[in-house]
N, C-alpha and C. Protein backbone atom coordinates (compact mmCIF):
# COMPACT_ATOMS: atom_id res chain seq x y z
N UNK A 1 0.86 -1.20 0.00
CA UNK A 1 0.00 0.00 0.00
C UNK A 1 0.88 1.24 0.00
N UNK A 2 0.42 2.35 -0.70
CA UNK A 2 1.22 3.36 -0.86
C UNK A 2 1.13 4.21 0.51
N UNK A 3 2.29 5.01 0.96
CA UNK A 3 2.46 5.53 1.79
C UNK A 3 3.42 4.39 3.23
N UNK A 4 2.85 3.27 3.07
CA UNK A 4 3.65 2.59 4.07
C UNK A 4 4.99 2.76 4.12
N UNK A 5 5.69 2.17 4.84
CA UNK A 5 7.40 1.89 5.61
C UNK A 5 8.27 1.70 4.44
N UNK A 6 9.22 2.17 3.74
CA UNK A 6 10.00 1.62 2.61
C UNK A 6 10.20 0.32 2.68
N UNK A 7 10.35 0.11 3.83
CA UNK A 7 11.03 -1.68 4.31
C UNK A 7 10.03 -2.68 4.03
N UNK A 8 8.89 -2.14 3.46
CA UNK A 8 8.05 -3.56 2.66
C UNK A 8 8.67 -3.38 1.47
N UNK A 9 9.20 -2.74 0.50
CA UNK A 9 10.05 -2.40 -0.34
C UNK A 9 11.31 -3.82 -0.21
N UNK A 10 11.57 -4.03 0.51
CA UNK A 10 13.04 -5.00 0.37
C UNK A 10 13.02 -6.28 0.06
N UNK A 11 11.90 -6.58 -0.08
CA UNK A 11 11.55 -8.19 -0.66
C UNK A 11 11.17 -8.58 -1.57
N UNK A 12 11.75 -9.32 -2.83
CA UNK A 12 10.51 -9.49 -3.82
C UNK A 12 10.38 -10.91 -3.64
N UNK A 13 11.03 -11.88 -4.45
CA UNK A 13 9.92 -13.34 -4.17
C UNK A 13 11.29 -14.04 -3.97
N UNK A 14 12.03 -13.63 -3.70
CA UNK A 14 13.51 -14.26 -2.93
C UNK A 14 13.52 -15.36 -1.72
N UNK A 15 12.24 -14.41 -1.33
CA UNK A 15 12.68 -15.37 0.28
C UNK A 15 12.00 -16.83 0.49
N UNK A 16 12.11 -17.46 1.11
CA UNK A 16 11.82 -18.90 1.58
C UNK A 16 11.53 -18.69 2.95
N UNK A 17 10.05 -18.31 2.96
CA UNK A 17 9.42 -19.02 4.47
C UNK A 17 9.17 -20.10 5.13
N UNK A 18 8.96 -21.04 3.83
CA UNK A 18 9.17 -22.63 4.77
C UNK A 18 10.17 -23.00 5.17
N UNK A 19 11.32 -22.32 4.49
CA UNK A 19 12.83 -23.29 5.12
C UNK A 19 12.54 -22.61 6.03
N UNK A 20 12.50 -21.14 6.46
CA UNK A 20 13.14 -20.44 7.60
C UNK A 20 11.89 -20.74 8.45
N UNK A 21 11.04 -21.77 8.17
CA UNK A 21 9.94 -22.31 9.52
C UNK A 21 10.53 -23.51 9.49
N UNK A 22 10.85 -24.33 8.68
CA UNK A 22 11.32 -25.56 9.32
C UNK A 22 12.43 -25.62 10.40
N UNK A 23 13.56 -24.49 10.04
CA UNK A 23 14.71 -24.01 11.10
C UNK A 23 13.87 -23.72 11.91
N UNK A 24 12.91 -23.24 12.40
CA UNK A 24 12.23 -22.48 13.96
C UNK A 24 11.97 -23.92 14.35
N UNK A 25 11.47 -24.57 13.48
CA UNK A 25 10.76 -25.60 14.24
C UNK A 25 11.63 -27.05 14.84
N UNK A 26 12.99 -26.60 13.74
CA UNK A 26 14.10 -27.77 14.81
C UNK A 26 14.91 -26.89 15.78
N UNK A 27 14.52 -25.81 15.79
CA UNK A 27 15.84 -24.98 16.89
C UNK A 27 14.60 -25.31 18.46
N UNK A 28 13.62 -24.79 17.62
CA UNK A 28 12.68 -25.14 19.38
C UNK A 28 11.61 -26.03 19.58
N UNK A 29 11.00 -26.44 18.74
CA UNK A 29 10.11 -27.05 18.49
C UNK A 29 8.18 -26.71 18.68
N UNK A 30 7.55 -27.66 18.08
CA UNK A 30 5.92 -26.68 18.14
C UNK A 30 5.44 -26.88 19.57
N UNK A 31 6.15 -27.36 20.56
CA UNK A 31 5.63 -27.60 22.04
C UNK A 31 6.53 -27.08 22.79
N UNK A 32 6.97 -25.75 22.52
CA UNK A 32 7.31 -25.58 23.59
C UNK A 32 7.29 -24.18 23.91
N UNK A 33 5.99 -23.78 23.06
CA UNK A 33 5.73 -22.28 23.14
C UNK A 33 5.75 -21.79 22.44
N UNK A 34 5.65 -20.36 22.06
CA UNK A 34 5.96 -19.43 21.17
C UNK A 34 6.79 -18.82 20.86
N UNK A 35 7.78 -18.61 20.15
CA UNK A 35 8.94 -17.94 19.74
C UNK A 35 8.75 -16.90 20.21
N UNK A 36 9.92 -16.17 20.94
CA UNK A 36 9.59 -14.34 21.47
C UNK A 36 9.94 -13.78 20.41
N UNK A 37 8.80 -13.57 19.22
CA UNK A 37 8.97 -12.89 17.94
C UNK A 37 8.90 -11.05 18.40
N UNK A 38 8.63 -11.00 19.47
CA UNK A 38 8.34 -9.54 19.92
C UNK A 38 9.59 -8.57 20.22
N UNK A 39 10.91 -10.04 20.05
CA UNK A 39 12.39 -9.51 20.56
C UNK A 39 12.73 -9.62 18.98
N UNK A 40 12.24 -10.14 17.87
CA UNK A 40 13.08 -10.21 16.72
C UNK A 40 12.73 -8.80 15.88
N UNK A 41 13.89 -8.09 15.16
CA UNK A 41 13.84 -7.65 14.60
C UNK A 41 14.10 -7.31 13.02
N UNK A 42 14.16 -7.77 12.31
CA UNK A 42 15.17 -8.35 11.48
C UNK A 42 14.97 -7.30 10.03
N UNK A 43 16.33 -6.72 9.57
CA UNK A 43 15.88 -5.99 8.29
C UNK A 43 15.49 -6.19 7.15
N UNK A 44 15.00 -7.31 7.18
CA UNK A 44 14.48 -7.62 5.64
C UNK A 44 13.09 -8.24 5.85
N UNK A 45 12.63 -7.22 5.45
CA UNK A 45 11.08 -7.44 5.66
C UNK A 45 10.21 -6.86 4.05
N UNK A 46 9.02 -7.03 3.90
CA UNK A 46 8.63 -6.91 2.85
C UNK A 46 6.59 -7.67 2.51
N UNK A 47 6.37 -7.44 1.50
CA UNK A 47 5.20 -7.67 1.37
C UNK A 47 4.87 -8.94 -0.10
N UNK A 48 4.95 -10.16 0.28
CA UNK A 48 4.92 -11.17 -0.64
C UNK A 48 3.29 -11.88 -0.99
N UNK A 49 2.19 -10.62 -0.62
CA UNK A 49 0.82 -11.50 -0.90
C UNK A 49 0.38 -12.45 0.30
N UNK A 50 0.96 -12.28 1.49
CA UNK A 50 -0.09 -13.28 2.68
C UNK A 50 -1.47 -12.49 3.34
N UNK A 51 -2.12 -13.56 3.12
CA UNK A 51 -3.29 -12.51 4.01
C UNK A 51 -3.68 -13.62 4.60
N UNK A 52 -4.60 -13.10 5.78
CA UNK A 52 -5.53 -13.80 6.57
C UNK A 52 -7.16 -13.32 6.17
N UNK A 53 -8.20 -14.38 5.45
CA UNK A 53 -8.89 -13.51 5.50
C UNK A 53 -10.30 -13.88 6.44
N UNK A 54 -11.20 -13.23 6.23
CA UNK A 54 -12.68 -12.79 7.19
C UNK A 54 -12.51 -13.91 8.08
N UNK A 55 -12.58 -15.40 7.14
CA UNK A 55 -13.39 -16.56 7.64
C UNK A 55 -12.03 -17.36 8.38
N UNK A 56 -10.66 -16.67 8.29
CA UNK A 56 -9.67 -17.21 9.33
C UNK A 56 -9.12 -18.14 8.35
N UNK A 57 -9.34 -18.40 7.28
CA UNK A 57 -8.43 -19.04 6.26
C UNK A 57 -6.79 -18.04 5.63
N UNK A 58 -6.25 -18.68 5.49
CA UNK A 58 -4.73 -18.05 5.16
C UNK A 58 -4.43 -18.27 3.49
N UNK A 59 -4.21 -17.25 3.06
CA UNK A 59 -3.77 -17.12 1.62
C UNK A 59 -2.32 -16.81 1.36
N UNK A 60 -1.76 -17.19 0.01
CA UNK A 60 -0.79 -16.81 -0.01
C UNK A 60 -0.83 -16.44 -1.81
N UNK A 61 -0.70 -14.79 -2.27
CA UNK A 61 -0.33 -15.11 -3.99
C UNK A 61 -1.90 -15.50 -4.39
N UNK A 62 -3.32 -14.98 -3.50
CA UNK A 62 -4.53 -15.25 -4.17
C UNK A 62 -4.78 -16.89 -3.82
N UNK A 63 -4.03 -17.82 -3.25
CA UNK A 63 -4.33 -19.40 -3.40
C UNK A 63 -4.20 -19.93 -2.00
N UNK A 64 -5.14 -20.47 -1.37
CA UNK A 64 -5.11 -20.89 0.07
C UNK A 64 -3.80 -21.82 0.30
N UNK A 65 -3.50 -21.38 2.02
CA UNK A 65 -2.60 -22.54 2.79
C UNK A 65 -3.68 -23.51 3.03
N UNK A 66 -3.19 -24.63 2.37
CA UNK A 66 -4.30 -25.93 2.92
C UNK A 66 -3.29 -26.65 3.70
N UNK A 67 -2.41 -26.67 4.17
CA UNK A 67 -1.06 -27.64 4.70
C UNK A 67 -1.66 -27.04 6.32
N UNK A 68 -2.35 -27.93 7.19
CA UNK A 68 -2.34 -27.12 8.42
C UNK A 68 -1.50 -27.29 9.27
N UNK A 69 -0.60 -27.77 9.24
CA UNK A 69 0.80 -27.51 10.03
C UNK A 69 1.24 -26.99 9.39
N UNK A 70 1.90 -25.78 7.97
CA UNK A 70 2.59 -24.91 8.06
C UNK A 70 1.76 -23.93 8.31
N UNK A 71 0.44 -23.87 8.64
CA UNK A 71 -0.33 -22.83 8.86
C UNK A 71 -0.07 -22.32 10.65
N UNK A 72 -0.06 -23.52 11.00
CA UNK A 72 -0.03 -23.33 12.57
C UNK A 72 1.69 -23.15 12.79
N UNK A 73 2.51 -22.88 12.19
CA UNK A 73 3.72 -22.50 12.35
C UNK A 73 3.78 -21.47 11.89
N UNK A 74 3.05 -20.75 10.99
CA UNK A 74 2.79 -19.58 10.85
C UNK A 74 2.28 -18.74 11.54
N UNK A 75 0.96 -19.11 12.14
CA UNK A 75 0.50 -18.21 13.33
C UNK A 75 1.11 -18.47 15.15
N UNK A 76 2.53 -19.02 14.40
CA UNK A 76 3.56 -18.98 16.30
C UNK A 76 4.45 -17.85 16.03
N UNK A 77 4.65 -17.30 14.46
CA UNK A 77 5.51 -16.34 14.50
C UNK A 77 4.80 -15.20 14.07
N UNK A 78 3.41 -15.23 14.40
CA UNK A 78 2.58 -14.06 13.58
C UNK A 78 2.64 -12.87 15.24
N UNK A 79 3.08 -11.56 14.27
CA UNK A 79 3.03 -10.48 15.27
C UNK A 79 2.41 -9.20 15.30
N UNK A 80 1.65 -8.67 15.99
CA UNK A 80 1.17 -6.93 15.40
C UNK A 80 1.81 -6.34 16.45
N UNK A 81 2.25 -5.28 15.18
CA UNK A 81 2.89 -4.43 15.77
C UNK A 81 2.17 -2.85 16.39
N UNK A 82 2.76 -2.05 16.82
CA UNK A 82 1.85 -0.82 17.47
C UNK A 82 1.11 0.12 16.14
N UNK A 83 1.83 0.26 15.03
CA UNK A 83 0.70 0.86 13.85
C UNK A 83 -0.12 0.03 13.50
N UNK A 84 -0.34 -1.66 13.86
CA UNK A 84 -1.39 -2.07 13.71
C UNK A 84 -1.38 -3.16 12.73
N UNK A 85 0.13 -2.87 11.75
CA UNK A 85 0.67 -4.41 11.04
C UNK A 85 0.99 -5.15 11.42
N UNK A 86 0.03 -6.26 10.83
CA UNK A 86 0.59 -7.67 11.27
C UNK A 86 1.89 -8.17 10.43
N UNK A 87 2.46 -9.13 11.02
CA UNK A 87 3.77 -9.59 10.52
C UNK A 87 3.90 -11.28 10.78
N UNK A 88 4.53 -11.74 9.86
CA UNK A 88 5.47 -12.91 10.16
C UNK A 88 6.85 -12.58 10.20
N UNK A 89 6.92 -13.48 11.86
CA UNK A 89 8.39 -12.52 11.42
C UNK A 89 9.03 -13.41 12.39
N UNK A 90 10.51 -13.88 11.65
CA UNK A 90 11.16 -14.87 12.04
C UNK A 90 12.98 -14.06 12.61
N UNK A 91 14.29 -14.55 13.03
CA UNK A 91 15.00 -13.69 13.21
C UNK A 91 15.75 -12.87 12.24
N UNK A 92 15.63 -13.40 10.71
CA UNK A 92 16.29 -13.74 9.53
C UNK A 92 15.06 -12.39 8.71
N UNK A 93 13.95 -12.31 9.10
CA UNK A 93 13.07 -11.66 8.09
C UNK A 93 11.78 -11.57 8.86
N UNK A 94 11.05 -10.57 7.93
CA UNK A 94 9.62 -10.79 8.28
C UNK A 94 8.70 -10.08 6.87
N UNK A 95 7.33 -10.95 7.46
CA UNK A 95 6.64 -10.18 6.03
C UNK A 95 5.31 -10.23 6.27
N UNK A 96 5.07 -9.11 5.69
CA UNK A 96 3.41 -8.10 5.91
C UNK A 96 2.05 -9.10 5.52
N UNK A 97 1.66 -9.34 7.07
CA UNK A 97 0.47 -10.21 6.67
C UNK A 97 -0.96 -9.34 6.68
N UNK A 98 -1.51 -9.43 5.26
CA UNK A 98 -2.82 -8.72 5.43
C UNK A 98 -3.95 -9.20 6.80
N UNK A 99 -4.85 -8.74 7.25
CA UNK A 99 -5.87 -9.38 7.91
C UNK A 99 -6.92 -8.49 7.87
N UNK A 100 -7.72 -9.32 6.85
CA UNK A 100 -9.50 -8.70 6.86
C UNK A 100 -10.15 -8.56 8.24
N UNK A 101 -10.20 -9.14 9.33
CA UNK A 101 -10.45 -8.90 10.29
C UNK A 101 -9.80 -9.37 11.93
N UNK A 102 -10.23 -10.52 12.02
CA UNK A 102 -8.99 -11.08 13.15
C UNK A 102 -7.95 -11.77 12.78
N UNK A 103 -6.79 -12.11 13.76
CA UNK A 103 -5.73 -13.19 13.24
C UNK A 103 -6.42 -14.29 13.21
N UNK A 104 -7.15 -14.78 14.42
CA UNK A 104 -7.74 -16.09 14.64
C UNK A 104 -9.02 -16.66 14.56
N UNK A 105 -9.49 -17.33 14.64
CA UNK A 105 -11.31 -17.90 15.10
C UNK A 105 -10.91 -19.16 16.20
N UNK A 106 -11.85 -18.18 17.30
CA UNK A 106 -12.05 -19.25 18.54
C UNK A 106 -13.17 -20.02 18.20
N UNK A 107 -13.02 -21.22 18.01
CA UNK A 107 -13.62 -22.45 17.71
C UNK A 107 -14.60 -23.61 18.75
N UNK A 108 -13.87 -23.15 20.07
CA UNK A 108 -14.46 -23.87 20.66
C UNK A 108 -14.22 -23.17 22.77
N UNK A 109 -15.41 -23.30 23.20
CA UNK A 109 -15.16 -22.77 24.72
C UNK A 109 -15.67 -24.03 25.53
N UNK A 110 -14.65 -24.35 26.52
CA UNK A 110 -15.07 -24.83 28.12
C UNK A 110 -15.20 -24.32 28.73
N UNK A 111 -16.61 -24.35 30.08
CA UNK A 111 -16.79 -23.68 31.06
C UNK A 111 -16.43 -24.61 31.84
N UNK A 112 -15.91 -24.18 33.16
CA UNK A 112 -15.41 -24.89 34.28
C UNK A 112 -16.26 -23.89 35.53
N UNK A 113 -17.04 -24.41 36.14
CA UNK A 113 -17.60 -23.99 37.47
C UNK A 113 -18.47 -22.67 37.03
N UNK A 114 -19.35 -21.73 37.70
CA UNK A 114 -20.08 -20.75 37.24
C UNK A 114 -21.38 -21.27 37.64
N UNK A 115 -22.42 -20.66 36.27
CA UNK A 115 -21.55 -19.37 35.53
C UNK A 115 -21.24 -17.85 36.22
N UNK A 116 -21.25 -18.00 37.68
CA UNK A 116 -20.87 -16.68 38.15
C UNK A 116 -19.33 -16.60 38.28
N UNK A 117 -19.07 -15.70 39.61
CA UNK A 117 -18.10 -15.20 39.97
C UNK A 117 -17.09 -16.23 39.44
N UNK A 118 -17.10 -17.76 40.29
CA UNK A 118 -16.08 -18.36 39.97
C UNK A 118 -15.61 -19.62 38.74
N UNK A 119 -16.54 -18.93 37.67
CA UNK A 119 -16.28 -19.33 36.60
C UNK A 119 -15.25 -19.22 35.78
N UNK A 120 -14.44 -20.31 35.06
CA UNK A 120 -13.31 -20.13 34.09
C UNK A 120 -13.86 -20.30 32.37
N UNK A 121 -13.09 -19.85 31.45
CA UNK A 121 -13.72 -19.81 30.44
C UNK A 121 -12.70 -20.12 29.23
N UNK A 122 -12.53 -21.06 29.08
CA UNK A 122 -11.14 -21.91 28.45
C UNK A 122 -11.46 -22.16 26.74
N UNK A 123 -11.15 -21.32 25.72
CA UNK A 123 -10.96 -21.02 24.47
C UNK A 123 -9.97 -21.77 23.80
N UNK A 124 -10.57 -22.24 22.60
CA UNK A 124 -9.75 -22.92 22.02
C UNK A 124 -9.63 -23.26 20.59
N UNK A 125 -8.60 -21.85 20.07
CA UNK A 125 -8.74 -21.40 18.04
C UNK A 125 -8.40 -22.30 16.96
N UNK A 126 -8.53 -21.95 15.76
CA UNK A 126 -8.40 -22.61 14.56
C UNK A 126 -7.16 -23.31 14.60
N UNK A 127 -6.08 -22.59 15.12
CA UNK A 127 -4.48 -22.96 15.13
C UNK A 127 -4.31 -23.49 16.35
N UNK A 128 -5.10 -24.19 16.86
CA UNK A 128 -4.57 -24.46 18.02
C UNK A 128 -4.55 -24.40 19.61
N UNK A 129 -4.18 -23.10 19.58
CA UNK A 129 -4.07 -22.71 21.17
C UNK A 129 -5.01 -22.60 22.22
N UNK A 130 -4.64 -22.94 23.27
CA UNK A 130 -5.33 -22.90 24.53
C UNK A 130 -5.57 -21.44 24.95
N UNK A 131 -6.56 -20.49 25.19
CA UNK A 131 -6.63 -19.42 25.98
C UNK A 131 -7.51 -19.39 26.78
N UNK A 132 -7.04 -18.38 28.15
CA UNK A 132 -8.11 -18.72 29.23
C UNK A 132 -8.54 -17.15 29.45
N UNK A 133 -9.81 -16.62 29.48
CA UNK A 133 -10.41 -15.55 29.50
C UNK A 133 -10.39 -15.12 30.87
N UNK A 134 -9.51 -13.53 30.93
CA UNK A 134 -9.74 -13.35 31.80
C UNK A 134 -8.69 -11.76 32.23
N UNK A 135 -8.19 -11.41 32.94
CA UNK A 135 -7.97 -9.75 33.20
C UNK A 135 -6.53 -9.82 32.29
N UNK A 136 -5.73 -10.82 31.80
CA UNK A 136 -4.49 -10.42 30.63
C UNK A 136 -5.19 -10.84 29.31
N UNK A 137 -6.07 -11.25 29.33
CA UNK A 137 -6.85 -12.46 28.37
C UNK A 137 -8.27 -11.86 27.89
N UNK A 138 -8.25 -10.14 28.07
CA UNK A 138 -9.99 -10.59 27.91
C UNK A 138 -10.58 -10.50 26.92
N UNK A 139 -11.87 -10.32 27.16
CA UNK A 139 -13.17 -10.98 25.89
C UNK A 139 -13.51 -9.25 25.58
N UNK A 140 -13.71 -8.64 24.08
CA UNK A 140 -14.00 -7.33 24.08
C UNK A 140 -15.74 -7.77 22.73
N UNK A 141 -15.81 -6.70 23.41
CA UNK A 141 -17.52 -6.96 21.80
C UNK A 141 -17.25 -5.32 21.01
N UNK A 142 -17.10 -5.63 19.47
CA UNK A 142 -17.40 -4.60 18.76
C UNK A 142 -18.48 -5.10 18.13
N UNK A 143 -19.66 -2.94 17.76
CA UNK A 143 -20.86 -3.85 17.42
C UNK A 143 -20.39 -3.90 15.59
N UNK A 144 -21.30 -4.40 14.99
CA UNK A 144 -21.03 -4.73 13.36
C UNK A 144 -21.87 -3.81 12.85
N UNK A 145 -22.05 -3.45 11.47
CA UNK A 145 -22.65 -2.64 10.51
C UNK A 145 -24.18 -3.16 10.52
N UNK A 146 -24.58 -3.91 11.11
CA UNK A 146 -26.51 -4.60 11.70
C UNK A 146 -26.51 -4.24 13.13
N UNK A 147 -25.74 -3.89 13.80
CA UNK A 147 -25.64 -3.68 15.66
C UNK A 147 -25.85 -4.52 16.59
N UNK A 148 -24.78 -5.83 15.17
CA UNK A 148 -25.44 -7.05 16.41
C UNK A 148 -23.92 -6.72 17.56
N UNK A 149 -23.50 -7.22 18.75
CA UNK A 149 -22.32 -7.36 19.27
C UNK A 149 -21.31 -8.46 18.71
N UNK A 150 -20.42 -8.48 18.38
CA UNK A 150 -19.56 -9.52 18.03
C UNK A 150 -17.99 -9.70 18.81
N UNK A 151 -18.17 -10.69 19.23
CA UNK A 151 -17.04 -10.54 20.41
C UNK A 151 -15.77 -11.16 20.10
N UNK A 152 -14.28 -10.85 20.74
CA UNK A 152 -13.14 -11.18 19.96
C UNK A 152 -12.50 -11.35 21.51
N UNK A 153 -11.67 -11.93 21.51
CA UNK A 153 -10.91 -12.77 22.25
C UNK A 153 -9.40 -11.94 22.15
N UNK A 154 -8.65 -11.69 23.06
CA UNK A 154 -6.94 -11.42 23.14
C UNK A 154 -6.51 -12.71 23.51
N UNK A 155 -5.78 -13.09 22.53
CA UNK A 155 -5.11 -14.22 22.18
C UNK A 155 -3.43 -14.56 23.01
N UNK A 156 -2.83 -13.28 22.13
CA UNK A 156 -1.18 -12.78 23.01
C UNK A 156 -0.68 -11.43 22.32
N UNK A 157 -0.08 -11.08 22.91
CA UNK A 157 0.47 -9.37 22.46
C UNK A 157 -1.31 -8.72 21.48
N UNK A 158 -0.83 -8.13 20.87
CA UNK A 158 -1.78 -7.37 20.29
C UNK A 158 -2.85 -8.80 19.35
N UNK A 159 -2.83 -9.92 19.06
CA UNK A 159 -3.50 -10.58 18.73
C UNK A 159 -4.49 -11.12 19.02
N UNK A 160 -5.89 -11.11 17.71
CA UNK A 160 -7.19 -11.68 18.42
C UNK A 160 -7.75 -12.69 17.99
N UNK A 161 -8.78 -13.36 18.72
CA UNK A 161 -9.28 -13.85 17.63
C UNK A 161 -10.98 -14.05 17.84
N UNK A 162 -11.65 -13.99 16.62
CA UNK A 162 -12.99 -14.02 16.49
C UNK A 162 -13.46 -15.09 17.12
N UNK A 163 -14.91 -15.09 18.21
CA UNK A 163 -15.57 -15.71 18.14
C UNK A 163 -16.42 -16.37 16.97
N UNK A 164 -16.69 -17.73 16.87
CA UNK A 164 -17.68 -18.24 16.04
C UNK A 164 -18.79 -18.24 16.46
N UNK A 165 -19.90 -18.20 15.68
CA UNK A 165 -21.28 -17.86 16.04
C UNK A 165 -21.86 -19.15 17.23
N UNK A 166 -21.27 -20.14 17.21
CA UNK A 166 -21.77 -21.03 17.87
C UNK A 166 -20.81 -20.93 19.04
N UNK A 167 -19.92 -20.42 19.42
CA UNK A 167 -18.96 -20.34 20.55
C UNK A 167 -19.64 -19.24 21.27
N UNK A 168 -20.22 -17.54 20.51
CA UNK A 168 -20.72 -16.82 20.94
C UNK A 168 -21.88 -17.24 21.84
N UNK A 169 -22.95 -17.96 21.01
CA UNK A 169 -24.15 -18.19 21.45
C UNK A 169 -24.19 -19.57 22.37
N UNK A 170 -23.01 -20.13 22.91
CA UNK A 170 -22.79 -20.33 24.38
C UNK A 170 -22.00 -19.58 25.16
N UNK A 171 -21.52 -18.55 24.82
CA UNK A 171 -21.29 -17.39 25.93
C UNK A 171 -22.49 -16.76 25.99
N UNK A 172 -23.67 -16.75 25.08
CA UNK A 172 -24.92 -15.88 25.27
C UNK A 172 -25.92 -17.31 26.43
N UNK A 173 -26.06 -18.32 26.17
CA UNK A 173 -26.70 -18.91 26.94
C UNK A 173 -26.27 -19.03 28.68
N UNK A 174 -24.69 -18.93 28.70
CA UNK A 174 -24.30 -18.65 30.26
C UNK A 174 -24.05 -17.09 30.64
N UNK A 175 -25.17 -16.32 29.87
CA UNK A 175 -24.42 -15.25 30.33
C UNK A 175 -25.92 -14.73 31.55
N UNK A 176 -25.35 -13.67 32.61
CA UNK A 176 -25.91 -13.62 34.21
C UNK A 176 -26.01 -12.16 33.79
N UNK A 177 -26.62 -11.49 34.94
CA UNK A 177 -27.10 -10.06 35.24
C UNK A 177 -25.39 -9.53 35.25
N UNK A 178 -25.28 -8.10 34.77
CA UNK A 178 -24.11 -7.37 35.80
C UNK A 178 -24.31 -7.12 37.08
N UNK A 179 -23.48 -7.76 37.95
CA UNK A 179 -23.73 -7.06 39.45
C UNK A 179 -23.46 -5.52 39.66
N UNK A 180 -22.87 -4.58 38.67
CA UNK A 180 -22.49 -3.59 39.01
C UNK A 180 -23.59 -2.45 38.57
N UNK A 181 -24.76 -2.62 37.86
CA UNK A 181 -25.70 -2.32 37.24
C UNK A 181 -27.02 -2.44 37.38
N UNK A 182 -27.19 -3.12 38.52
CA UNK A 182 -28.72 -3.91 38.99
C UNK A 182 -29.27 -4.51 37.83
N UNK A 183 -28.08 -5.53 36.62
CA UNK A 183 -28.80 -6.25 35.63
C UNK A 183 -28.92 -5.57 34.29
N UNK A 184 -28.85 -4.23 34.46
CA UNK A 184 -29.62 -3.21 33.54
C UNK A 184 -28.89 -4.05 31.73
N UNK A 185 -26.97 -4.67 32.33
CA UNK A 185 -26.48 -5.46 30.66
C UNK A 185 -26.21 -7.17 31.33
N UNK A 186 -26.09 -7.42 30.51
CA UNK A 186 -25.46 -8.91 30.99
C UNK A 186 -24.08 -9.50 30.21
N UNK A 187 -23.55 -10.15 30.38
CA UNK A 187 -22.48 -10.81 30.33
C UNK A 187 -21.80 -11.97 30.80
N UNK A 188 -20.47 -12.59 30.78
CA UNK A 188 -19.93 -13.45 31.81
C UNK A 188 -18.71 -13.15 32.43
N UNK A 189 -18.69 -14.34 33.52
CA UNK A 189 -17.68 -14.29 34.09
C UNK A 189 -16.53 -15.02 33.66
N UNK A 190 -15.23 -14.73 33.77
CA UNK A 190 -13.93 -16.11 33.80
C UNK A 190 -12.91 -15.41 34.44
N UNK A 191 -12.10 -15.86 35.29
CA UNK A 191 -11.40 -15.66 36.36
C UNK A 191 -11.42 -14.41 37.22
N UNK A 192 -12.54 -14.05 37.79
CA UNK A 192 -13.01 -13.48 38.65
C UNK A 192 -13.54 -11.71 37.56
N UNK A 193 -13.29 -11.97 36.39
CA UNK A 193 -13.71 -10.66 35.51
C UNK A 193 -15.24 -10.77 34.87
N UNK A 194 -15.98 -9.59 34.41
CA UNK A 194 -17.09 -9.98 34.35
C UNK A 194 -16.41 -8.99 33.13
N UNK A 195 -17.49 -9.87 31.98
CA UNK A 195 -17.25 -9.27 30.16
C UNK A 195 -18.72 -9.14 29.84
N UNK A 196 -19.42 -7.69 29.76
CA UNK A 196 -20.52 -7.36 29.74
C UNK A 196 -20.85 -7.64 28.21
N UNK A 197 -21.82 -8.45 27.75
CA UNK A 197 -21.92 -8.81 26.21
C UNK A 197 -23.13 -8.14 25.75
N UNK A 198 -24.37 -7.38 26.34
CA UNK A 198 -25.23 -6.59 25.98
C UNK A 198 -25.79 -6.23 27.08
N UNK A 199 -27.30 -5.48 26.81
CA UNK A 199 -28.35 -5.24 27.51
C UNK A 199 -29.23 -6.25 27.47
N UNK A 200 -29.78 -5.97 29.30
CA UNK A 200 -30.34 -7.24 29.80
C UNK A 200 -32.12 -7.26 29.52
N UNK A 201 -32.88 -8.09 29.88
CA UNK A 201 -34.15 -8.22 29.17
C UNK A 201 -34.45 -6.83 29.46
């Protein structure tokens, strides 16, 4: 896009992201966390056609990642940064990942105990990961262009990911009065935080 960073400028179709994921993945391996991509900086960065789009599918060059393990090695080094670009970005390079809307889709929720105060609320996205909702973790609702609420999940650093309509609408079936409101919105609880998801009857 015009006006951006010159440094999407430095790449044209040179680089090799799978080798430089297969190296991540024998230096540390896919269990044992996430790469601290938040410490890498690396000068060769650039814009080679990745996007993420609406429905949480990954493109590359107009043509889907169907390989879902290099997909999920992709989103261990996926990063946003403070203007709001996302990145893959490894120590060697990084490169400008579009995203139509979230990085992720939360796919699936466990409730553990509730649904009040001492309820936990255990998320679990397209790629993978375990997240647990809650005051580093929480649940936000933007409304959409119909005014329905649509709620998104903080994943890690600046990353989110979308609820699915059927994950939502069991956070809508356990969701309780606000205690801070006499009821007036409702929402839920997970580790002692309450995530107000609308107005109550």
């Amino acid at each position: 896009m015009a006006g951006q960073d010159d440094d999407v400028k430095l790449i044209s179709g040179s680089i090799s992201l799978d080798a430089t994921l297969r190296e991540i993945a024998r230096e540390d391996g896919e269990s044992s966390g996430h790469p601290p991509v938040e410490l890498w900086n690396p000068e060769r960065a650039g814009d080679i056609g990745m996007e993420i789009r609406a429905d949480g599918s990954w493109w590359h060059e107009g043509r889907p990642i169907r390989r879902e393990k290099l997909v999920r090695l992709f989103a261990r080094i996926l990063r946003e940064d403070e203007d709001g670009r996302t990145w893959l970005v490894t120590p060697y390079e990084k490169v400008l990942v579009h995203v139509a809307d979230a990085h992720f889709h939360a796919v699936r929720v466990d409730a553990h105990g509730g649904p009040g105060e001492d309820q936990v609320l255990i998320f679990r996205t397209n790629v993978g990961d375990e997240v647990v909702a809650g005051p580093e973790r929480p649940l936000t609702f933007r409304t959409t262009e119909e005014g329905e609420p649509q709620p998104y999940l903080r994943v890690r650093g600046r990353l989110d990911a979308k609820l699915t309509r059927p994950v939502f609408y069991e956070l809508a079936d356990r969701a309780v009065p606000n205690p801070e409101d006499g009821g007036r919105t409702l929402g839920v609880w997970s580790k002692g935080c309450f995530f107000t998801i609308g107005p109550g009857a």
